[in-house]
Protein backbone atom coordinates (compact mmCIF):
# COMPACT_ATOMS: atom_id res chain seq x y z
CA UNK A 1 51.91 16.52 140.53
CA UNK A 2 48.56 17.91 139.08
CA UNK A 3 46.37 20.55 141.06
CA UNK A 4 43.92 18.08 141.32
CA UNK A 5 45.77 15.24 142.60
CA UNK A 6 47.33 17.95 145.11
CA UNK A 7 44.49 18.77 146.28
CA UNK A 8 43.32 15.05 146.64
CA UNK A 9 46.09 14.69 148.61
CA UNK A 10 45.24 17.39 151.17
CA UNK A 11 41.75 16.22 151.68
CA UNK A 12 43.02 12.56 152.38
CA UNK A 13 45.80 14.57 154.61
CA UNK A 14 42.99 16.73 156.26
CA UNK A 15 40.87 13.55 156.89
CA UNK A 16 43.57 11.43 158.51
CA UNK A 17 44.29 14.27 161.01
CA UNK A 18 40.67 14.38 162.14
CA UNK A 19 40.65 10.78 162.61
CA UNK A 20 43.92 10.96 163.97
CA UNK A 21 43.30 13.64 166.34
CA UNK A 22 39.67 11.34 167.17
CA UNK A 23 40.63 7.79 167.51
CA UNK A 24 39.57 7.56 171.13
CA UNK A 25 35.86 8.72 170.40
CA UNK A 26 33.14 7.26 168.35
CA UNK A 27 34.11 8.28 164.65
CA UNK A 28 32.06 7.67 161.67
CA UNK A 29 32.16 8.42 157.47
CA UNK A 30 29.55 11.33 158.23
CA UNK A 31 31.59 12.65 161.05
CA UNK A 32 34.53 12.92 159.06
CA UNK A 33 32.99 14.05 156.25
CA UNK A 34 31.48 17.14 158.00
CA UNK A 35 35.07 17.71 159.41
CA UNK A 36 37.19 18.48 156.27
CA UNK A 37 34.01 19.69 154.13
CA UNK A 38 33.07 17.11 151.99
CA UNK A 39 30.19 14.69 151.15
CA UNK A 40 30.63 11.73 152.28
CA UNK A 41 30.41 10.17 149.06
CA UNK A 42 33.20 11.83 147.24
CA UNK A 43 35.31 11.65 150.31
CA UNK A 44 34.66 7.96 150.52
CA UNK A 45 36.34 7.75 147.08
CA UNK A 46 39.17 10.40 146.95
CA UNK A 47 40.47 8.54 150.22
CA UNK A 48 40.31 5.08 148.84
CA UNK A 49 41.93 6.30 145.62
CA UNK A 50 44.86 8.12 147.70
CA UNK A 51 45.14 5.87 150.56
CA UNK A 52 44.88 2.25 149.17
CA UNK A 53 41.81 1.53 152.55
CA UNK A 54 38.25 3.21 153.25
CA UNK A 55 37.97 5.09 156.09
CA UNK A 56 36.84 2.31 157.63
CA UNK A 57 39.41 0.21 157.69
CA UNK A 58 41.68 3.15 158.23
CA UNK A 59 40.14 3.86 161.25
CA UNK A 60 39.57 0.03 162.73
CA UNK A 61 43.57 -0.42 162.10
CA UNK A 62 44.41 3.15 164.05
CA UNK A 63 42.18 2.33 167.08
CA UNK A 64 43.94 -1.56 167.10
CA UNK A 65 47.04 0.09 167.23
């Protein structure tokens, strides 16, 4: 595994955990984005890339569950 695509990795890690650790609150791409560092934009795309989902959709299927 490349530096790069560890450090994708970790960002996508260190965004899950926020939402993880926020899932009962009101959460939003900005939000998130702010948390780990990260304009939303570029965050929006290194998690889609790594996790298959936006944040979005990551985040409706946590709270359902």
């Amino acid at each position: 595994m490349g530096s790069a695509e560890s450090r994708r990795l970790k960002n996508a890690q260190a965004a899950v955990d926020f939402i993880e650790k926020h899932l009962d609150g009101s959460l939003s791409l900005d939000r998130t984005a702010a948390a780990v560092h990260y304009s939303k934009y570029h965050l929006h795309r290194v998690f889609a890339d790594t996790t298959g989902m936006t944040i979005h959709d990551y985040t409706l299927r946590r709270q359902l569950t």
